[in-house]
PDB file of N, CA and C in Angstrom:
ATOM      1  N   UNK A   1       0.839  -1.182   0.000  1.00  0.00           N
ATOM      2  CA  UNK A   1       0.000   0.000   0.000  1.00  0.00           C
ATOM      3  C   UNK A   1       0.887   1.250   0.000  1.00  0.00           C
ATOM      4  N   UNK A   2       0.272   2.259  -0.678  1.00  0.00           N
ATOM      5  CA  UNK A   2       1.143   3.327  -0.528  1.00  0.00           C
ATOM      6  C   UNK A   2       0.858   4.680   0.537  1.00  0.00           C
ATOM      7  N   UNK A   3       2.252   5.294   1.171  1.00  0.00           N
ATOM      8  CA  UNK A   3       1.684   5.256   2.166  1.00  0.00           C
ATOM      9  C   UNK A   3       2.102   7.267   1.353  1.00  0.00           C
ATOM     10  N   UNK A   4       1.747   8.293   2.589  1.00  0.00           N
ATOM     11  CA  UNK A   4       1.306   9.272   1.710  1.00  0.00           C
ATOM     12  C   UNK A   4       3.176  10.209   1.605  1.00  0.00           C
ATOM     13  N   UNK A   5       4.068   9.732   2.458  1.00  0.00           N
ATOM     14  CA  UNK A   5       5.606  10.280   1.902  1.00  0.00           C
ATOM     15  C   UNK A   5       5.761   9.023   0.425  1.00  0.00           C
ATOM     16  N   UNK A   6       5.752   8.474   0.438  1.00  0.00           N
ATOM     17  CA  UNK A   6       6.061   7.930  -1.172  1.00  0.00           C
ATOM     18  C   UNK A   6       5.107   8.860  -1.940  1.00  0.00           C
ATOM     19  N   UNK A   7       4.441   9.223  -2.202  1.00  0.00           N
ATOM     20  CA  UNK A   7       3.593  10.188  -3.025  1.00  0.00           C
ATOM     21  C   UNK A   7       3.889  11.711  -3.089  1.00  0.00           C
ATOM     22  N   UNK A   8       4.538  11.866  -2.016  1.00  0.00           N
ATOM     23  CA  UNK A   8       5.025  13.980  -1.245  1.00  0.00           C
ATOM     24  C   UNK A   8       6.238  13.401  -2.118  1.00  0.00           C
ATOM     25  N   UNK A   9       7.116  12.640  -2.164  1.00  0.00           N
ATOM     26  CA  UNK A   9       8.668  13.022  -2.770  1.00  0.00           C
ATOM     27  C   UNK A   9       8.647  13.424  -4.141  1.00  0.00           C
ATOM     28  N   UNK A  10       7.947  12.494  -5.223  1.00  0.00           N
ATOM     29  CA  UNK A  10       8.075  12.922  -6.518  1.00  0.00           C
ATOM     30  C   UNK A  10       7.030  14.221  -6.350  1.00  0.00           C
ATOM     31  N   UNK A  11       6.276  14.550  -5.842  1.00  0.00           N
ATOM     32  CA  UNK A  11       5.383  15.444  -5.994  1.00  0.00           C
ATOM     33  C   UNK A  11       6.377  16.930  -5.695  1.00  0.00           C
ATOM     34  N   UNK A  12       6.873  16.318  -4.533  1.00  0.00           N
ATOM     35  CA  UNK A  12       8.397  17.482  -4.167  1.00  0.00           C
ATOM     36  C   UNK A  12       9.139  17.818  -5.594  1.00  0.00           C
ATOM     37  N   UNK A  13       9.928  16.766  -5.713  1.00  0.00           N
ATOM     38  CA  UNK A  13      11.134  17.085  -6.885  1.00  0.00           C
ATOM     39  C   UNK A  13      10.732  17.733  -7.937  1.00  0.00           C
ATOM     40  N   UNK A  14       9.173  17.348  -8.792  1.00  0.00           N
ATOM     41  CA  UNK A  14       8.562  17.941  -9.611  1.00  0.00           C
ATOM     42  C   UNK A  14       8.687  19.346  -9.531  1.00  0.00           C
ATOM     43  N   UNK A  15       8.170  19.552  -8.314  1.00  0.00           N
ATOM     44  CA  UNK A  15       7.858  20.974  -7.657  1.00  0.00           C
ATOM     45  C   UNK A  15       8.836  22.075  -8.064  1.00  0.00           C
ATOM     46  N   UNK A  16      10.441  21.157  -7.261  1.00  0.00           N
ATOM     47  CA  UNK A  16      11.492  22.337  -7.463  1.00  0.00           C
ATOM     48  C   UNK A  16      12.219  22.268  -8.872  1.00  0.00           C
ATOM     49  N   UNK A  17      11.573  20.904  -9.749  1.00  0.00           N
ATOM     50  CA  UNK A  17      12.627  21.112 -10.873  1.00  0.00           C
ATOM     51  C   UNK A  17      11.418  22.137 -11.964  1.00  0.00           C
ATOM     52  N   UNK A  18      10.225  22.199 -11.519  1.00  0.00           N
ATOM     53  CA  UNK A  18       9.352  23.212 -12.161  1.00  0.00           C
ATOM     54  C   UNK A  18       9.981  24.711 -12.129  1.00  0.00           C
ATOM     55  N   UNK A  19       9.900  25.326 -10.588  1.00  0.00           N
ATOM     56  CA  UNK A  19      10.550  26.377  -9.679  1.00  0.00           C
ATOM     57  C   UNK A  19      12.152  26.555 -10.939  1.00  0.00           C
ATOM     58  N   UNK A  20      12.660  25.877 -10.659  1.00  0.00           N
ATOM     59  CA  UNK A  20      14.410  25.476 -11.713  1.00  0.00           C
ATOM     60  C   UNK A  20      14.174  25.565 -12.903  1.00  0.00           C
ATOM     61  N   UNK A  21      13.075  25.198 -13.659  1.00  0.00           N
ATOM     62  CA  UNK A  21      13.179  25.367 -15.270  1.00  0.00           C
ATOM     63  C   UNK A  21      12.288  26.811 -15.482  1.00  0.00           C
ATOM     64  N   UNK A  22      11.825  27.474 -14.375  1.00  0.00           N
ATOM     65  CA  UNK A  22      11.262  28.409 -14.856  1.00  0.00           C
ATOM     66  C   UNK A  22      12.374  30.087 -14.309  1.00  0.00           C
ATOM     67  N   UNK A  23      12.842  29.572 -13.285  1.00  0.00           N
ATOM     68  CA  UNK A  23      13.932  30.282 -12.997  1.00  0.00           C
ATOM     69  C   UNK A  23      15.129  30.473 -14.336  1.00  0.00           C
ATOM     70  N   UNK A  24      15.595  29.682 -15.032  1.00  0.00           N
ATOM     71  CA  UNK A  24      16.336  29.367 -15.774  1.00  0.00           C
ATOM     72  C   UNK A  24      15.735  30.240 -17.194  1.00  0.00           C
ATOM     73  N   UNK A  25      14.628  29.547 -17.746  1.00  0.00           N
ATOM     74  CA  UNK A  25      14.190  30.263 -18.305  1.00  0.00           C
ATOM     75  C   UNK A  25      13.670  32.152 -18.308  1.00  0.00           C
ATOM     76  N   UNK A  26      13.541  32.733 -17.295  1.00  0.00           N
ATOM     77  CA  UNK A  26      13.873  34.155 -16.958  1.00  0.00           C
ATOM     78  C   UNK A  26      15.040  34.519 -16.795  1.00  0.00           C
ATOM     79  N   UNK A  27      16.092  33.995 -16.415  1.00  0.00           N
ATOM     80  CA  UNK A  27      17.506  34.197 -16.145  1.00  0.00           C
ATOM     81  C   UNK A  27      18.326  34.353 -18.068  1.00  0.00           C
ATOM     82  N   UNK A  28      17.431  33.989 -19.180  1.00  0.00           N
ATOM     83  CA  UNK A  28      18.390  33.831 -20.048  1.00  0.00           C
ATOM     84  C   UNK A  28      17.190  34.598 -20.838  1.00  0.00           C
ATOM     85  N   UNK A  29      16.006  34.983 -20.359  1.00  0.00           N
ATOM     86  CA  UNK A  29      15.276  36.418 -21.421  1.00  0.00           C
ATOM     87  C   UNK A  29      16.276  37.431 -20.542  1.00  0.00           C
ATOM     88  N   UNK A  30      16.631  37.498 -19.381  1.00  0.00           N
ATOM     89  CA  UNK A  30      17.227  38.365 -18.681  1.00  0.00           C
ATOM     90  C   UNK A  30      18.493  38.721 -19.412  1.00  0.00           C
ATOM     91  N   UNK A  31      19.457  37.787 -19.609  1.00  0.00           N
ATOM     92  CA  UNK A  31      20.751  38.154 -20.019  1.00  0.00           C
ATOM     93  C   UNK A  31      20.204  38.305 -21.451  1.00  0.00           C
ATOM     94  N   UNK A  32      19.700  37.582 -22.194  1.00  0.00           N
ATOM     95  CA  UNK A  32      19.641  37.976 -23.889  1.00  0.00           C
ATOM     96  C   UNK A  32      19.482  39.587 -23.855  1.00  0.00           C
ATOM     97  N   UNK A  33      18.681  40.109 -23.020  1.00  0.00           N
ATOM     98  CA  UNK A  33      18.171  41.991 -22.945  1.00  0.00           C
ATOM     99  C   UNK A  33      19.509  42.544 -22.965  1.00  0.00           C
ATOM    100  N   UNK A  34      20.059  42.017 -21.880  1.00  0.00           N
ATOM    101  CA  UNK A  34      21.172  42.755 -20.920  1.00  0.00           C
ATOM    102  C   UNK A  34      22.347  42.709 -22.202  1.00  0.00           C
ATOM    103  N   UNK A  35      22.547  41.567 -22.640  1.00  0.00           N
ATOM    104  CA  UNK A  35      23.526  41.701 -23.730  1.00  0.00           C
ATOM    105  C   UNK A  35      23.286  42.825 -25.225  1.00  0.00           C
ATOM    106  N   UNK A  36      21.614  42.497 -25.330  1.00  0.00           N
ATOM    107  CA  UNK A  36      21.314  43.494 -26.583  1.00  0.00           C
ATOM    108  C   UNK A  36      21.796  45.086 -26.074  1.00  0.00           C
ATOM    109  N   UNK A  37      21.445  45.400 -24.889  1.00  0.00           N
ATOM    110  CA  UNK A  37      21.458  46.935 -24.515  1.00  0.00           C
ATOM    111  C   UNK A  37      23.356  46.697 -23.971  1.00  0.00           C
ATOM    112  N   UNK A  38      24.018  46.078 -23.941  1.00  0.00           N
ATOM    113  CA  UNK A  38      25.378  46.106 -23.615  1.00  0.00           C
ATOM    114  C   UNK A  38      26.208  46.389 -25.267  1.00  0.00           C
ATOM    115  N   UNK A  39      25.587  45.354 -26.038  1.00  0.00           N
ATOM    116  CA  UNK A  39      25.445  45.942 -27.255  1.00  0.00           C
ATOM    117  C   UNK A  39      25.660  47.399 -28.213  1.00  0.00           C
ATOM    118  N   UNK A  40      24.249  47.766 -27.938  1.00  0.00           N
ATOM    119  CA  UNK A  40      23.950  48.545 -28.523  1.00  0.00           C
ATOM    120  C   UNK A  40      24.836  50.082 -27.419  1.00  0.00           C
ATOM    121  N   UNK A  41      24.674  50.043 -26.438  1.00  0.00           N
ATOM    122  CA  UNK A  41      25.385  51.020 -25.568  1.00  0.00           C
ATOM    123  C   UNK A  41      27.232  51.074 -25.723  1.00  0.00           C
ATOM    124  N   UNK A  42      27.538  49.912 -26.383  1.00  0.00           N
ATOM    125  CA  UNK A  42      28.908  49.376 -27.235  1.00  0.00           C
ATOM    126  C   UNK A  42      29.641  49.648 -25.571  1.00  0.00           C
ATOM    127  N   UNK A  43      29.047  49.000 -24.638  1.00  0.00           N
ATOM    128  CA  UNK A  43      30.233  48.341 -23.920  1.00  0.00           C
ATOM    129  C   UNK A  43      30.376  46.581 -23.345  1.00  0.00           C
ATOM    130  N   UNK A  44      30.702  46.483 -22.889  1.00  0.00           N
ATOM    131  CA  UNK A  44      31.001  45.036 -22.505  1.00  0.00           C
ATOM    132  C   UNK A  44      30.594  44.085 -21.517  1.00  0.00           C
ATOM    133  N   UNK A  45      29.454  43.468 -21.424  1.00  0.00           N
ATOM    134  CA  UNK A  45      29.465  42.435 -20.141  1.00  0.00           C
ATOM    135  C   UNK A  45      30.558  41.722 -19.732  1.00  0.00           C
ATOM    136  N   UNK A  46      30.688  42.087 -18.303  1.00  0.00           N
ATOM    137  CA  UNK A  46      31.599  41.432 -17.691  1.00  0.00           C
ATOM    138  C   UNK A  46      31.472  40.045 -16.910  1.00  0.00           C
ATOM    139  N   UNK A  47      31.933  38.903 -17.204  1.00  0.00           N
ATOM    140  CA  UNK A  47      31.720  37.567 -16.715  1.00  0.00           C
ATOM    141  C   UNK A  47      30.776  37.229 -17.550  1.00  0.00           C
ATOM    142  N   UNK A  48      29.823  37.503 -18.612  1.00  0.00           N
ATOM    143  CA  UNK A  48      28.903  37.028 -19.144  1.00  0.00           C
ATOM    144  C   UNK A  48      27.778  36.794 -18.269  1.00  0.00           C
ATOM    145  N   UNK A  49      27.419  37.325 -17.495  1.00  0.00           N
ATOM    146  CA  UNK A  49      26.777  36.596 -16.066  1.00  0.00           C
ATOM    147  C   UNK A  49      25.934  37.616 -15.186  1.00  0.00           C
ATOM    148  N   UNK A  50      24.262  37.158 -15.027  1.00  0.00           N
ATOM    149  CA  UNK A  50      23.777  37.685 -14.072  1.00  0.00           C
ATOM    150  C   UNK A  50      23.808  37.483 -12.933  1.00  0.00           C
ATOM    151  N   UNK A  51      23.367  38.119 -11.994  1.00  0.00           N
ATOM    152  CA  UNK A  51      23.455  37.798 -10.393  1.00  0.00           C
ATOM    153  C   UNK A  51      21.838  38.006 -10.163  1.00  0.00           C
ATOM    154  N   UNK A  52      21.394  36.644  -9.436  1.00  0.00           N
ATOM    155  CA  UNK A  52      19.854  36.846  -8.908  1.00  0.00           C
ATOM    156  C   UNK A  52      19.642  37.504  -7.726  1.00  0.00           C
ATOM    157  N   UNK A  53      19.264  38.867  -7.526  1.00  0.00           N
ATOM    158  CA  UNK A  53      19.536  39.698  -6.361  1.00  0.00           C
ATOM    159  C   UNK A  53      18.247  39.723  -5.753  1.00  0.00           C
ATOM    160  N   UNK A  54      16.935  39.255  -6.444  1.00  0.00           N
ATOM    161  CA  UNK A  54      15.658  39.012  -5.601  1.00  0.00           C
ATOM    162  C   UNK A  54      14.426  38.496  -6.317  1.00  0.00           C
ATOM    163  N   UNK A  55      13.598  37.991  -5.353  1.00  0.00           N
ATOM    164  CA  UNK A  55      12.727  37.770  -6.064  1.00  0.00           C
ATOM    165  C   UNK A  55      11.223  38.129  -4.959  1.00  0.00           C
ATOM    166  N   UNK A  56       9.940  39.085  -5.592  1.00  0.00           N
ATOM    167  CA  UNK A  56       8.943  39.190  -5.362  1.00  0.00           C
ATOM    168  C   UNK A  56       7.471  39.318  -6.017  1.00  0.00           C
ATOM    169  N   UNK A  57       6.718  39.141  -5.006  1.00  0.00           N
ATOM    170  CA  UNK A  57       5.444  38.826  -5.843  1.00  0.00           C
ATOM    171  C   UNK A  57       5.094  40.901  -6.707  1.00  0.00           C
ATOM    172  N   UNK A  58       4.539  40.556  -7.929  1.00  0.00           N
ATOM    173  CA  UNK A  58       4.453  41.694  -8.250  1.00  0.00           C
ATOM    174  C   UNK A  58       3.438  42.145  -9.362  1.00  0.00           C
ATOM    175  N   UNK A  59       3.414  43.102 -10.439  1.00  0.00           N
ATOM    176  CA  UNK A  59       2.236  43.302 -11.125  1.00  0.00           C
ATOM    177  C   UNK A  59       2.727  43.763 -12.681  1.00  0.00           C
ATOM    178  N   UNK A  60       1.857  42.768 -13.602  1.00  0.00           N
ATOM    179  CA  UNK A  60       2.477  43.522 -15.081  1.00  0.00           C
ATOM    180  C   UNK A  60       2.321  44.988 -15.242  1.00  0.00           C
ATOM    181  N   UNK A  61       2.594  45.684 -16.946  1.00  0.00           N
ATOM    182  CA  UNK A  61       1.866  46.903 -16.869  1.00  0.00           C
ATOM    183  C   UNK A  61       0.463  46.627 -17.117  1.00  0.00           C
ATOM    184  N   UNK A  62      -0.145  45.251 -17.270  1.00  0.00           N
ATOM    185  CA  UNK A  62      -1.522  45.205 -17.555  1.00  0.00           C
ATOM    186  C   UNK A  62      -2.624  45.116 -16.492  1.00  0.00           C
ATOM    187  N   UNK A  63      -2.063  44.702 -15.111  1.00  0.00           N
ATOM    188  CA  UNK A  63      -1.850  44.683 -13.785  1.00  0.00           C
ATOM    189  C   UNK A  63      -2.099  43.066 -12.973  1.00  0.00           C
ATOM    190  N   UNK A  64      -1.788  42.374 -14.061  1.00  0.00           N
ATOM    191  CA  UNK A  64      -1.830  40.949 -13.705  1.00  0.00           C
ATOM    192  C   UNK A  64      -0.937  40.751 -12.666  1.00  0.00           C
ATOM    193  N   UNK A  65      -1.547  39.594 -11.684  1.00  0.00           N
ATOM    194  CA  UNK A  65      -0.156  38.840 -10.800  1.00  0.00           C
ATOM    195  C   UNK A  65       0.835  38.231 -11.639  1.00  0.00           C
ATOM    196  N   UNK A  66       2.091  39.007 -11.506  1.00  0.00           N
ATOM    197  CA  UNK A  66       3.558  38.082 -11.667  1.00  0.00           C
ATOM    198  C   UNK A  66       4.290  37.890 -11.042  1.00  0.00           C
ATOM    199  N   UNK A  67       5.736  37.158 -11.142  1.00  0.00           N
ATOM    200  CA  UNK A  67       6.816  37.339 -10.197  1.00  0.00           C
ATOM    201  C   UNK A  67       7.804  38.588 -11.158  1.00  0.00           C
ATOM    202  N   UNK A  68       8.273  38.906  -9.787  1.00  0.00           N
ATOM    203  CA  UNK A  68       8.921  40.192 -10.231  1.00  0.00           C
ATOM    204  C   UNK A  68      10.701  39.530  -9.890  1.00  0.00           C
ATOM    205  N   UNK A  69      11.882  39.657 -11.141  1.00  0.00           N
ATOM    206  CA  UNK A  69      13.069  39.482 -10.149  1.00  0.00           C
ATOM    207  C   UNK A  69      13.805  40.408 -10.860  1.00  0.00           C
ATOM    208  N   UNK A  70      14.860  40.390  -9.672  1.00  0.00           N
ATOM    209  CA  UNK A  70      15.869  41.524  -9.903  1.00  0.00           C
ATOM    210  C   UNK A  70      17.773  40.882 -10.390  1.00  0.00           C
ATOM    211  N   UNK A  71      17.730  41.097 -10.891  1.00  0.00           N
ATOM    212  CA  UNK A  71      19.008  40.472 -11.552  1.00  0.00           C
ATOM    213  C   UNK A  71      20.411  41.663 -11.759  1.00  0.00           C
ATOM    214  N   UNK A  72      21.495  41.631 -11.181  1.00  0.00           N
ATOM    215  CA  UNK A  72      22.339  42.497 -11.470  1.00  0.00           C
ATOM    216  C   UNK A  72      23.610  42.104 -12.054  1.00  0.00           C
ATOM    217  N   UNK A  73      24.052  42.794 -12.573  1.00  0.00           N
ATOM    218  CA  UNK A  73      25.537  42.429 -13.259  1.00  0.00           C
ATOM    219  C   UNK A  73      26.526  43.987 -13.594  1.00  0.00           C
ATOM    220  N   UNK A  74      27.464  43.367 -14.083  1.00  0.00           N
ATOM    221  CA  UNK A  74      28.646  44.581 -14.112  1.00  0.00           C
ATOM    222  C   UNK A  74      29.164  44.261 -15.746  1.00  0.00           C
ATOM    223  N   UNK A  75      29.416  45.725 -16.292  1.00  0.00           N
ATOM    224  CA  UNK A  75      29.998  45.781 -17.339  1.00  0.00           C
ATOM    225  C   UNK A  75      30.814  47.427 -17.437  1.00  0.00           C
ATOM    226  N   UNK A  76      31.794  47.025 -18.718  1.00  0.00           N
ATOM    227  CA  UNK A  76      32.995  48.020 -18.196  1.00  0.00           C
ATOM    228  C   UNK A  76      32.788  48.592 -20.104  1.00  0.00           C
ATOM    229  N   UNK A  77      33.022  49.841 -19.870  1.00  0.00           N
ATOM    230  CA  UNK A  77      33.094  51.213 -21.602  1.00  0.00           C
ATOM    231  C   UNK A  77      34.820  50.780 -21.600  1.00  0.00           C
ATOM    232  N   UNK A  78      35.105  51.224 -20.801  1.00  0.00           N
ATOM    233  CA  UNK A  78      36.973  51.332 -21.346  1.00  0.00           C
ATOM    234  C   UNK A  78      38.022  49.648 -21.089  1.00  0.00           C
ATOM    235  N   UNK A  79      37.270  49.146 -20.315  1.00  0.00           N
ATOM    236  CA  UNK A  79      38.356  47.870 -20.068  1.00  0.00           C
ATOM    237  C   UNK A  79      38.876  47.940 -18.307  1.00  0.00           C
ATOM    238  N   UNK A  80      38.942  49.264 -18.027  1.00  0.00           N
ATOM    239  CA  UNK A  80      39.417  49.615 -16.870  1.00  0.00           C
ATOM    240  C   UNK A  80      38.944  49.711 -15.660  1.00  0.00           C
ATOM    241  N   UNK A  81      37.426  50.065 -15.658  1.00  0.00           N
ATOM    242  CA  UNK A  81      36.808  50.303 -14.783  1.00  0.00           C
ATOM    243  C   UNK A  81      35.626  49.456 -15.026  1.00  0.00           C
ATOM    244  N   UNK A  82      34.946  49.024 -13.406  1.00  0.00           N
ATOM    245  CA  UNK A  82      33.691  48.387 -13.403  1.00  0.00           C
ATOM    246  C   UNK A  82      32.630  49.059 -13.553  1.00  0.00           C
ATOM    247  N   UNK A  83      31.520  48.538 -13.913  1.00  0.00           N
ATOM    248  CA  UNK A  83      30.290  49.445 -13.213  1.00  0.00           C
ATOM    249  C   UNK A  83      28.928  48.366 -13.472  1.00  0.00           C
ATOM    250  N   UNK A  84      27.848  49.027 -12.406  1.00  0.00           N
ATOM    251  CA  UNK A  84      27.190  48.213 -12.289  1.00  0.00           C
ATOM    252  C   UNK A  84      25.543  48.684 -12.924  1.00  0.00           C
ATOM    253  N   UNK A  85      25.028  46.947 -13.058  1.00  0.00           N
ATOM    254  CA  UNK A  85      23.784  47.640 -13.684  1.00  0.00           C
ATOM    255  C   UNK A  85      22.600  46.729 -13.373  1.00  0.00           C
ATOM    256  N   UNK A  86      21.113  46.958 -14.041  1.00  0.00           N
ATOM    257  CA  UNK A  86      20.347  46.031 -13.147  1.00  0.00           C
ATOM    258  C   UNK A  86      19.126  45.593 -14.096  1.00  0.00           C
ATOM    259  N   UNK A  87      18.376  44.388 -14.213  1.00  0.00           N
ATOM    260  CA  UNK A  87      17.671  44.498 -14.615  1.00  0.00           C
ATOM    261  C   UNK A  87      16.236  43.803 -14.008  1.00  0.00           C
ATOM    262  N   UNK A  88      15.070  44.179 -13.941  1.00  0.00           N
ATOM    263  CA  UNK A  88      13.869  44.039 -13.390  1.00  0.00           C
ATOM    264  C   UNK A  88      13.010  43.002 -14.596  1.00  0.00           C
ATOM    265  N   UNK A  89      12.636  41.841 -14.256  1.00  0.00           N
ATOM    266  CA  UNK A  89      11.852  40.894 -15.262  1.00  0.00           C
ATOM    267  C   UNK A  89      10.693  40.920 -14.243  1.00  0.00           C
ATOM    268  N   UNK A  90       9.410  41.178 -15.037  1.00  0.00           N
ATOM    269  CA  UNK A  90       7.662  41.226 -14.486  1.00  0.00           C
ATOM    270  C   UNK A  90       7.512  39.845 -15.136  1.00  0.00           C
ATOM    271  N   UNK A  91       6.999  39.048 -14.906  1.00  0.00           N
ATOM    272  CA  UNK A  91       7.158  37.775 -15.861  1.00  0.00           C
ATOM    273  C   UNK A  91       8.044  37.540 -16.485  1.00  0.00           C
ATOM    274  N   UNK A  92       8.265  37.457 -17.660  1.00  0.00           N
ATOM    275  CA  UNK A  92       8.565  37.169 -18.508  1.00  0.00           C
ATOM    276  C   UNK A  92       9.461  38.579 -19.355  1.00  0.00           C
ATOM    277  N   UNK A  93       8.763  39.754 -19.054  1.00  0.00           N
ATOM    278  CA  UNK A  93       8.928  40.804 -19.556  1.00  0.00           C
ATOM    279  C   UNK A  93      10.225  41.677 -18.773  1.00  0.00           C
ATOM    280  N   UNK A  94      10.440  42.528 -19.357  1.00  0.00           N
ATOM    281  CA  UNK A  94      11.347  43.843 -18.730  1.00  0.00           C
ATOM    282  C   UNK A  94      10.954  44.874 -18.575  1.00  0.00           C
ATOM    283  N   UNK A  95      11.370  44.983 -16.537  1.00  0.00           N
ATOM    284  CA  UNK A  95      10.288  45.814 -16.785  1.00  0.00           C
ATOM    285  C   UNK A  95      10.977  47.279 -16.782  1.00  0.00           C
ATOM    286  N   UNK A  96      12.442  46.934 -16.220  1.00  0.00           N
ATOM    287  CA  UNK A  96      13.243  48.043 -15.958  1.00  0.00           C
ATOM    288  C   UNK A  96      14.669  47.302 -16.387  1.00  0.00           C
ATOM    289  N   UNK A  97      15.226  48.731 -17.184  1.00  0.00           N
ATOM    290  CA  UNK A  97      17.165  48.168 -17.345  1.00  0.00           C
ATOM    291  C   UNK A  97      17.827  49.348 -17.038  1.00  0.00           C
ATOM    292  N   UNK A  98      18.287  49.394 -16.033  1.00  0.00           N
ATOM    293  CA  UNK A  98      19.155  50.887 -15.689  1.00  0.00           C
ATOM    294  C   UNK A  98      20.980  50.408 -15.944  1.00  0.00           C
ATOM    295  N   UNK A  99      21.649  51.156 -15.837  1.00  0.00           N
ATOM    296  CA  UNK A  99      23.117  50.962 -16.190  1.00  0.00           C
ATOM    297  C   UNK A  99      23.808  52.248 -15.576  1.00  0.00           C
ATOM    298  N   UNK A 100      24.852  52.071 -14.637  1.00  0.00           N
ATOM    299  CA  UNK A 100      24.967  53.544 -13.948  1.00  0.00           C
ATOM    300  C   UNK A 100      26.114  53.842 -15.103  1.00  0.00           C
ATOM    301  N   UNK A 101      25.829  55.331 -14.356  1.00  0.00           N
ATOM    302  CA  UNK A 101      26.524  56.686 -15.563  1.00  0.00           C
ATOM    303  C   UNK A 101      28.077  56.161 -16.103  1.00  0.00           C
ATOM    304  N   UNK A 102      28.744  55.654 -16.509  1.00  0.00           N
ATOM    305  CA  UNK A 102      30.021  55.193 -17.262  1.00  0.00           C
ATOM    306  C   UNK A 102      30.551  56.530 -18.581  1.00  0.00           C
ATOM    307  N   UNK A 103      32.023  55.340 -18.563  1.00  0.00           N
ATOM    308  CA  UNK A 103      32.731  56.623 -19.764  1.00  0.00           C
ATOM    309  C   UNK A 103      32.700  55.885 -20.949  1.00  0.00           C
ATOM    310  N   UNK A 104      32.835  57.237 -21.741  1.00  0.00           N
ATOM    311  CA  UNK A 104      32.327  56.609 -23.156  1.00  0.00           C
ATOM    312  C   UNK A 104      33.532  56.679 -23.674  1.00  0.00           C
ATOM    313  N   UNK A 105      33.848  55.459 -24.330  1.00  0.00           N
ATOM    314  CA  UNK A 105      35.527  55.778 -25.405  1.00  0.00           C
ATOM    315  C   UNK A 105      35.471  56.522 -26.335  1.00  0.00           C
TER     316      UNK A 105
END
């Protein structure tokens, strides 16, 4: 007979590898942005790499429930200096990309 922890474990793992493929999937609309506007701003991501700096419950611009996360990373104009920048995903979407003030070559 089955008793009701044999039934909670796969129901568990499901759970967090759901949580994991959907994390994953925002983490790489996240960097694809971050690279276009690193791009187009013609400076450089540094490490190739976001940092997951939070995550909360939050609202589209249409005013649906989403998760809101905050993702930061660093990229450098001259080679020399760091600087840091951030980007806000509402779902799926962007909802904010700021990049602090840097030098332009």
């Amino acid at each position: 007979m089955l008793t009701l922890d044999v039934l909670l474990i796969p129901f568990f793992l499901a759970l967090v590898w759901m949580f994991w493929a959907v994390q994953q999937r925002a983490r790489n609309i996240a960097l694809m942005q971050v690279r276009k506007e690193c791009g187009a701003e013609q400076v450089q991501l540094l490490d190739d790499t976001l940092v997951l700096e939070g995550i909360r419950p939050g609202r589209t611009s249409m005013g649906k429930f989403c998760i809101e996360r905050r993702y930061g990373f660093e990229f450098s104009s001259t080679g020399e200096y760091r600087y840091r920048g951030t980007i806000i995903l509402a779902g799926r979407r962007v909802k904010q990309l700021s990049m602090a003030p840097h030098r332009i070559n």
